[in-house]
N, C-alpha and C. Protein backbone atom coordinates (compact mmCIF):
# COMPACT_ATOMS: atom_id res chain seq x y z
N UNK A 1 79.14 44.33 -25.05
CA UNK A 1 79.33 42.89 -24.99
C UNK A 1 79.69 42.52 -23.56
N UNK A 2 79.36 41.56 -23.28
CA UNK A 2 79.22 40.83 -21.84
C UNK A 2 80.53 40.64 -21.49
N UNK A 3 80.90 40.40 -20.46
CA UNK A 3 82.72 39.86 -20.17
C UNK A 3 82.91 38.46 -20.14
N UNK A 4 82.07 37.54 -20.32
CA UNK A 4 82.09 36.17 -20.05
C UNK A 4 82.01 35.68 -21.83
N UNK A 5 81.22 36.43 -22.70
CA UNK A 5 81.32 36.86 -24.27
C UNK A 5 82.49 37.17 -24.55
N UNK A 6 83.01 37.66 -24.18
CA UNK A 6 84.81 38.39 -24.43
C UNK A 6 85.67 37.13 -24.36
N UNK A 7 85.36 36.50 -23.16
CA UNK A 7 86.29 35.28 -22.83
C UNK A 7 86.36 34.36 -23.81
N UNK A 8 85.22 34.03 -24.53
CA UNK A 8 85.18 33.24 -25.61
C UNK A 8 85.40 33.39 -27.43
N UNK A 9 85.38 35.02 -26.75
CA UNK A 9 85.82 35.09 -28.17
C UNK A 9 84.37 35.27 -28.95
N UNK A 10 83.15 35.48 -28.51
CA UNK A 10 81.70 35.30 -29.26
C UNK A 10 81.21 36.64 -29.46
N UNK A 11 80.80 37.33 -30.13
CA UNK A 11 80.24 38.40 -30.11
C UNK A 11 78.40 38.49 -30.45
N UNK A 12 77.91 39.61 -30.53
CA UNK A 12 76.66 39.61 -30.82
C UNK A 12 76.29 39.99 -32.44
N UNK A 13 77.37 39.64 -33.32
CA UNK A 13 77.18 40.15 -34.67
C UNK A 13 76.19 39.24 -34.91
N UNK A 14 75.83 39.91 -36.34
CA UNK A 14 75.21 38.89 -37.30
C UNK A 14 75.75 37.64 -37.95
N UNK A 15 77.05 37.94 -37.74
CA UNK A 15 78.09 36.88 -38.75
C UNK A 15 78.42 35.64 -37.56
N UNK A 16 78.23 36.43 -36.52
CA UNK A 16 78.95 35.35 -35.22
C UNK A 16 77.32 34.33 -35.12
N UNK A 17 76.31 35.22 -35.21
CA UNK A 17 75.21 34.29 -34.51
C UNK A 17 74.55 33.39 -35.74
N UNK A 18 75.05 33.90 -37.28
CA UNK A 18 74.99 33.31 -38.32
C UNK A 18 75.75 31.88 -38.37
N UNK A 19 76.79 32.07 -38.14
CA UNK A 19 77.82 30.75 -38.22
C UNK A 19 77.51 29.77 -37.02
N UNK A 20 77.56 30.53 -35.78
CA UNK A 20 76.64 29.26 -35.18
C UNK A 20 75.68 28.91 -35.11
N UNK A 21 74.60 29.41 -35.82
CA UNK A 21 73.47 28.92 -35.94
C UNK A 21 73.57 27.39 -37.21
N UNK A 22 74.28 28.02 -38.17
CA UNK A 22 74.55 27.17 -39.09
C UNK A 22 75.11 25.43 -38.81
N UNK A 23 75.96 26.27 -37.32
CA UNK A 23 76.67 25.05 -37.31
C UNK A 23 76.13 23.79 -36.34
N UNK A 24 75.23 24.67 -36.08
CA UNK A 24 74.30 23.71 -34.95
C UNK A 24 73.47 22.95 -35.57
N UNK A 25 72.59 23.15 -36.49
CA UNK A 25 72.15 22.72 -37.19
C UNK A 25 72.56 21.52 -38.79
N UNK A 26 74.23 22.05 -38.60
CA UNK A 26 74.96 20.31 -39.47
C UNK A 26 75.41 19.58 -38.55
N UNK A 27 75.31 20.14 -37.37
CA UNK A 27 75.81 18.93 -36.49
C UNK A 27 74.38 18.28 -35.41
N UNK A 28 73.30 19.13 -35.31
CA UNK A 28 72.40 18.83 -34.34
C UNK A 28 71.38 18.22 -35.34
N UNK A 29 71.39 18.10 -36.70
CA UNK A 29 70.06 17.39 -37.31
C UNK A 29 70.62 15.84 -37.55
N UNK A 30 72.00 15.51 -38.16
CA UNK A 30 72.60 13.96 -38.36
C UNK A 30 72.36 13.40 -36.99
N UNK A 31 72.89 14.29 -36.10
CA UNK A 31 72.89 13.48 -34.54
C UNK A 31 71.57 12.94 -33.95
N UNK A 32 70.78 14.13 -34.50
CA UNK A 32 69.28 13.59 -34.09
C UNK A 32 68.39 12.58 -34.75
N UNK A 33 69.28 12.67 -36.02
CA UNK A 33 68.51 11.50 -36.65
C UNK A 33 69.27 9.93 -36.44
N UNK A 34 70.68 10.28 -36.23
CA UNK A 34 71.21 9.15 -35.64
C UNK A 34 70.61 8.53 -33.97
N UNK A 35 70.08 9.54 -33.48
CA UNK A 35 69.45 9.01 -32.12
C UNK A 35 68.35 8.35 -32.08
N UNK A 36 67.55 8.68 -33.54
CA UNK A 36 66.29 8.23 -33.69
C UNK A 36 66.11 6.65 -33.94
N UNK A 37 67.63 6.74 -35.23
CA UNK A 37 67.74 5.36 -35.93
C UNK A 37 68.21 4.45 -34.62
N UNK A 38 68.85 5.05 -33.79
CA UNK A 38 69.62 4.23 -32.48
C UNK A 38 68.46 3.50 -31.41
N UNK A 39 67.33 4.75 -31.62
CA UNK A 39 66.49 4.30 -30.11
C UNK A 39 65.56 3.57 -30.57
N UNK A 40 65.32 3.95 -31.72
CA UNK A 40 63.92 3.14 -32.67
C UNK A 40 64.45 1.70 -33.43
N UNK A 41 65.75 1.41 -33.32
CA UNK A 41 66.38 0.45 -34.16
C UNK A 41 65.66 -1.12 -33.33
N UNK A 42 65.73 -1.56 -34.14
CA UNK A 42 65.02 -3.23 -33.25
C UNK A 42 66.39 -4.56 -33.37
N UNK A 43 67.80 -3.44 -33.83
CA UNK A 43 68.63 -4.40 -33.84
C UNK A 43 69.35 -5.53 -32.95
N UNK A 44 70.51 -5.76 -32.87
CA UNK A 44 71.47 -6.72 -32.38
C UNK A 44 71.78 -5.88 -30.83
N UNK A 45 71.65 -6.39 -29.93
CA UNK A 45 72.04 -5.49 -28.58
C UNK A 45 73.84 -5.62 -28.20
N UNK A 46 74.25 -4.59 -28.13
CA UNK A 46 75.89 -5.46 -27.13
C UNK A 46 75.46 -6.75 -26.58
N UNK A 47 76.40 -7.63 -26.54
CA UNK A 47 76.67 -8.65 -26.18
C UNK A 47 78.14 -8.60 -24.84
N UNK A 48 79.09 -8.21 -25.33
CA UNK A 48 80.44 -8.19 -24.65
C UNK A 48 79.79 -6.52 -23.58
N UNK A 49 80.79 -6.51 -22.79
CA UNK A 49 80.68 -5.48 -21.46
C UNK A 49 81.56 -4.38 -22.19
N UNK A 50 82.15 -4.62 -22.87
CA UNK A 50 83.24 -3.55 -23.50
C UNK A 50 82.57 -3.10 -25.02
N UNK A 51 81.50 -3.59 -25.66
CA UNK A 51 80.82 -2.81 -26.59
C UNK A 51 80.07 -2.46 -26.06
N UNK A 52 79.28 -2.50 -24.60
CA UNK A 52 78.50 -1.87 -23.66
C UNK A 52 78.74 -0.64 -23.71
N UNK A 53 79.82 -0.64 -23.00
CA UNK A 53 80.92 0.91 -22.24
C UNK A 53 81.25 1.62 -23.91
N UNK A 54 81.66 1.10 -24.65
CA UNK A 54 82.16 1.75 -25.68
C UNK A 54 81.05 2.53 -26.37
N UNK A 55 79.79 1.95 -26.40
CA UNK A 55 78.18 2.22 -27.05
C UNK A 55 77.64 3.05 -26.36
N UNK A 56 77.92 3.04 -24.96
CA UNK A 56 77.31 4.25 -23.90
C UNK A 56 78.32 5.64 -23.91
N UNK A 57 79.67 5.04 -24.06
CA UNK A 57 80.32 6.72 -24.52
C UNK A 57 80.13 6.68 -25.61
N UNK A 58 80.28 6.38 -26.54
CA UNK A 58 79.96 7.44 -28.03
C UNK A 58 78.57 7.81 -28.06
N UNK A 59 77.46 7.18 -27.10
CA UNK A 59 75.96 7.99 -27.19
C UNK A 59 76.21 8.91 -26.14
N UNK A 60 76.93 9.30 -24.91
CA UNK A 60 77.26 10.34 -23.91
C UNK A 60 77.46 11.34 -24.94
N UNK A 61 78.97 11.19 -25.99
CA UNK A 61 79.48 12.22 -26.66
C UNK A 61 78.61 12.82 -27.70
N UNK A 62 77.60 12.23 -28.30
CA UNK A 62 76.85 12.69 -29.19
C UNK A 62 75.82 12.96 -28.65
N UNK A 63 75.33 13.30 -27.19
CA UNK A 63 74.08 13.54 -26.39
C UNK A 63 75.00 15.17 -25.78
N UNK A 64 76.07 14.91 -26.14
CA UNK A 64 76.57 16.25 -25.33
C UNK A 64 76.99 17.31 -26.82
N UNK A 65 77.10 16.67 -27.79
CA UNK A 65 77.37 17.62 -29.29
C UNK A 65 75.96 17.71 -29.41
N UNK A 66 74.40 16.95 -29.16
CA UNK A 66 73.68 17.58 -29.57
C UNK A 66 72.87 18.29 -29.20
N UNK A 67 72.41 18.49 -27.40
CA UNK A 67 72.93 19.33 -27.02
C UNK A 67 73.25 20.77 -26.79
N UNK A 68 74.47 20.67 -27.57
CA UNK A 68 75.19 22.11 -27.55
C UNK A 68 75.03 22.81 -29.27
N UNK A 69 74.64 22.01 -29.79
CA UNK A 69 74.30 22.32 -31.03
C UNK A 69 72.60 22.87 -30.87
N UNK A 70 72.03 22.45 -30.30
CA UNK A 70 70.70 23.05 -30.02
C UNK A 70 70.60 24.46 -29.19
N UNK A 71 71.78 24.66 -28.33
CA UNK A 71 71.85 25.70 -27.46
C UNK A 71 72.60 26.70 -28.55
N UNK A 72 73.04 26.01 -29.33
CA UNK A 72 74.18 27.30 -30.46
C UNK A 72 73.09 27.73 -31.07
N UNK A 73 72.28 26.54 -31.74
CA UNK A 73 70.52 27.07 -32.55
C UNK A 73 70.14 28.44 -32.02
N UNK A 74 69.16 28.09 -30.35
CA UNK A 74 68.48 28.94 -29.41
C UNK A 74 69.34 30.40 -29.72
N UNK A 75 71.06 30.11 -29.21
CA UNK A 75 71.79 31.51 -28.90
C UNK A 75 71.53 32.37 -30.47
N UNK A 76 71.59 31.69 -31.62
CA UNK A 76 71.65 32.28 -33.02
C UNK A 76 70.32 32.75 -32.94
N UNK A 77 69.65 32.03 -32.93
CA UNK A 77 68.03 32.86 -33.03
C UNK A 77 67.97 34.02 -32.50
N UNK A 78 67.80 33.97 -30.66
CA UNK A 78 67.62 35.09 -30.01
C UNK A 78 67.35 34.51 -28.69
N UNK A 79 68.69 35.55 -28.10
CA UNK A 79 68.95 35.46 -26.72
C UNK A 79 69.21 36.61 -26.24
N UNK A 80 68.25 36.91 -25.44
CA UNK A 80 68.65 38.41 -24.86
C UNK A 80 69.80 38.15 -23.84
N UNK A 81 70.71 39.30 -23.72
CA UNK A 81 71.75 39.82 -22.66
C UNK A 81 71.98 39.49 -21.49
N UNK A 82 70.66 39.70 -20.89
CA UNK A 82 70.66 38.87 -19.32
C UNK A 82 70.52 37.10 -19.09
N UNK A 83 69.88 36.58 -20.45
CA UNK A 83 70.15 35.26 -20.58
C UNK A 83 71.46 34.60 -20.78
N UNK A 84 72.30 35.34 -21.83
CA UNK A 84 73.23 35.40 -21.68
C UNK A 84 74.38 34.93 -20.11
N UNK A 85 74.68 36.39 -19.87
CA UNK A 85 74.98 36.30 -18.82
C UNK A 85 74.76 35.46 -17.61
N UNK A 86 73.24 35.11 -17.29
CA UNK A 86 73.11 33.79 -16.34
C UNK A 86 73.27 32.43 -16.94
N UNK A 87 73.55 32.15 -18.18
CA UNK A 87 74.13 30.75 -18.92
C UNK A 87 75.53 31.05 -18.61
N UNK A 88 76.24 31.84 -19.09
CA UNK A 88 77.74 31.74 -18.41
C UNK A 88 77.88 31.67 -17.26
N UNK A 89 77.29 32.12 -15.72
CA UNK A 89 77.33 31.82 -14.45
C UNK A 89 76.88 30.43 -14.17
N UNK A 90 75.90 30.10 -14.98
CA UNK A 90 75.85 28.55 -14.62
C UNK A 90 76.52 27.82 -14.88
N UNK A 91 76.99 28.20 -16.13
CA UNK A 91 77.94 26.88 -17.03
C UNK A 91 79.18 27.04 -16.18
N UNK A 92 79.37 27.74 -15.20
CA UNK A 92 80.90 28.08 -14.87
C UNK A 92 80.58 27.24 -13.42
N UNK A 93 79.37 27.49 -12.55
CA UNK A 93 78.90 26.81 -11.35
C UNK A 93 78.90 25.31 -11.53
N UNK A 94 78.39 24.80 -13.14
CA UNK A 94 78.47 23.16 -13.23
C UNK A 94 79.70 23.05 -13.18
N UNK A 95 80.81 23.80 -13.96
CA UNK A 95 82.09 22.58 -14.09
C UNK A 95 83.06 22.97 -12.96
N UNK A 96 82.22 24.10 -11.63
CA UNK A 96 83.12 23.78 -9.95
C UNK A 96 82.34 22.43 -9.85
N UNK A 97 80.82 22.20 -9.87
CA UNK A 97 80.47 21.22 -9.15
C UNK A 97 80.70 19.73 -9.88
N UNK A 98 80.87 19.95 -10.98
CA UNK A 98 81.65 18.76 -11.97
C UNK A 98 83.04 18.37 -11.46
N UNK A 99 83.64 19.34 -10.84
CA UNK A 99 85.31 19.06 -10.53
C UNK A 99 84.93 18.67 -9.15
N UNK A 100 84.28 19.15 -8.44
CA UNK A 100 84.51 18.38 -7.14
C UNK A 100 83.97 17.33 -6.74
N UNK A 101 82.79 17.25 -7.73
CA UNK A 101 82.18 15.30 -7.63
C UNK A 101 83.51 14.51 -8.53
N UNK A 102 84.01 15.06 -9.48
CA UNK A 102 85.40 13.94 -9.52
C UNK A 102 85.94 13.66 -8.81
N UNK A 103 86.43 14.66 -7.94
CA UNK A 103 87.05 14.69 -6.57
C UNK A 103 87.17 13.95 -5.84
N UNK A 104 85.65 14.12 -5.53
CA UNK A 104 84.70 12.96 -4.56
C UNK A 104 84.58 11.50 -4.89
N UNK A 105 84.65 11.29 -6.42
CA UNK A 105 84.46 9.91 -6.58
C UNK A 105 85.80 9.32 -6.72
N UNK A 106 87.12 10.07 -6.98
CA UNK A 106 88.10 9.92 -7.02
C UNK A 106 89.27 9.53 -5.58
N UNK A 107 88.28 10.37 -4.36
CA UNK A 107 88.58 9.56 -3.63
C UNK A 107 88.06 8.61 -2.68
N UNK A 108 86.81 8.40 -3.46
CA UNK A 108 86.00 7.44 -2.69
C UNK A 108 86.94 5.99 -3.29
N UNK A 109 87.23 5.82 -5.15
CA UNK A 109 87.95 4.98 -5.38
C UNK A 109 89.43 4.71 -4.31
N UNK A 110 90.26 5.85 -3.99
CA UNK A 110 91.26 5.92 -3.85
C UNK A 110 91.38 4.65 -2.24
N UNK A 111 90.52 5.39 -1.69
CA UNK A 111 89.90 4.76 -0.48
C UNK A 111 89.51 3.33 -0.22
N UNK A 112 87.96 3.16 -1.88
CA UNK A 112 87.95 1.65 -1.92
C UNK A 112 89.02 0.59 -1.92
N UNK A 113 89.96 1.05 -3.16
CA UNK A 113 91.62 0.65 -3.58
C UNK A 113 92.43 0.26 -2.12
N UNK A 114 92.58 1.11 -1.73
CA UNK A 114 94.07 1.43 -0.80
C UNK A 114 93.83 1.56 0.27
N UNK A 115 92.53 1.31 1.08
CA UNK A 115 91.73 1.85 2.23
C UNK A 115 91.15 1.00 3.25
N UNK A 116 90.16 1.36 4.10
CA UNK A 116 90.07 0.07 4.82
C UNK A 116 88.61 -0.69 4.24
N UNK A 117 88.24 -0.68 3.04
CA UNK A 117 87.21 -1.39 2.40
C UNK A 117 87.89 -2.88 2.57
């Protein structure tokens, strides 16, 4: 088993790649069909700026559960070792470069705020 596998606690059983396969699939088929009913809907649009923002994160959060529910699918099926291993080096490379564009935008605000903007 991989060392980045260890960290999480995931192994290569049958029972481990069973359960997440399972679980990707009660959470990645509602979501997808909720995306369908969402994008294909011909309903009522936000109106207010704050059911805007509120409508764009709960579709962020369910674009990021589904997603990862599709990647739990892929890993349950079949993922060889070395795939493995370069998904954990990446996933670990996005959230340095995720922390330091906060960083960045955090003090670009800080700046706009308190600065000579």
């Amino acid at each position: 088993m991989s060392e980045a596998l260890q960290k999480f606690g995931i192994t290569r059983s049958i029972k481990d790649r069973v359960f997440l396969g399972l679980m990707g699939l009660l959470f990645g088929v509602p979501i997808g069909y909720g995306f369908i009913l969402r994008f294909l809907s011909l309903g009522k649009e936000e109106s207010d700026i704050w059911e805007r923002i509120i409508s764009w994160f709960i579709l962020e959060v369910a674009a990021v559960v589904f997603v990862l529910s599709i990647c739990a699918v892929l890993w349950a099926v079949a993922t060889p070792r070395w795939l493995e291993d370069r998904f954990f080096r990446s996933i670990a490379r996005f959230v340095q470069l995720l922390f330091l564009t906060t960083l960045l935008v955090l003090a670009m605000f800080i700046y706009a705020m308190f600065g000579g903007v």
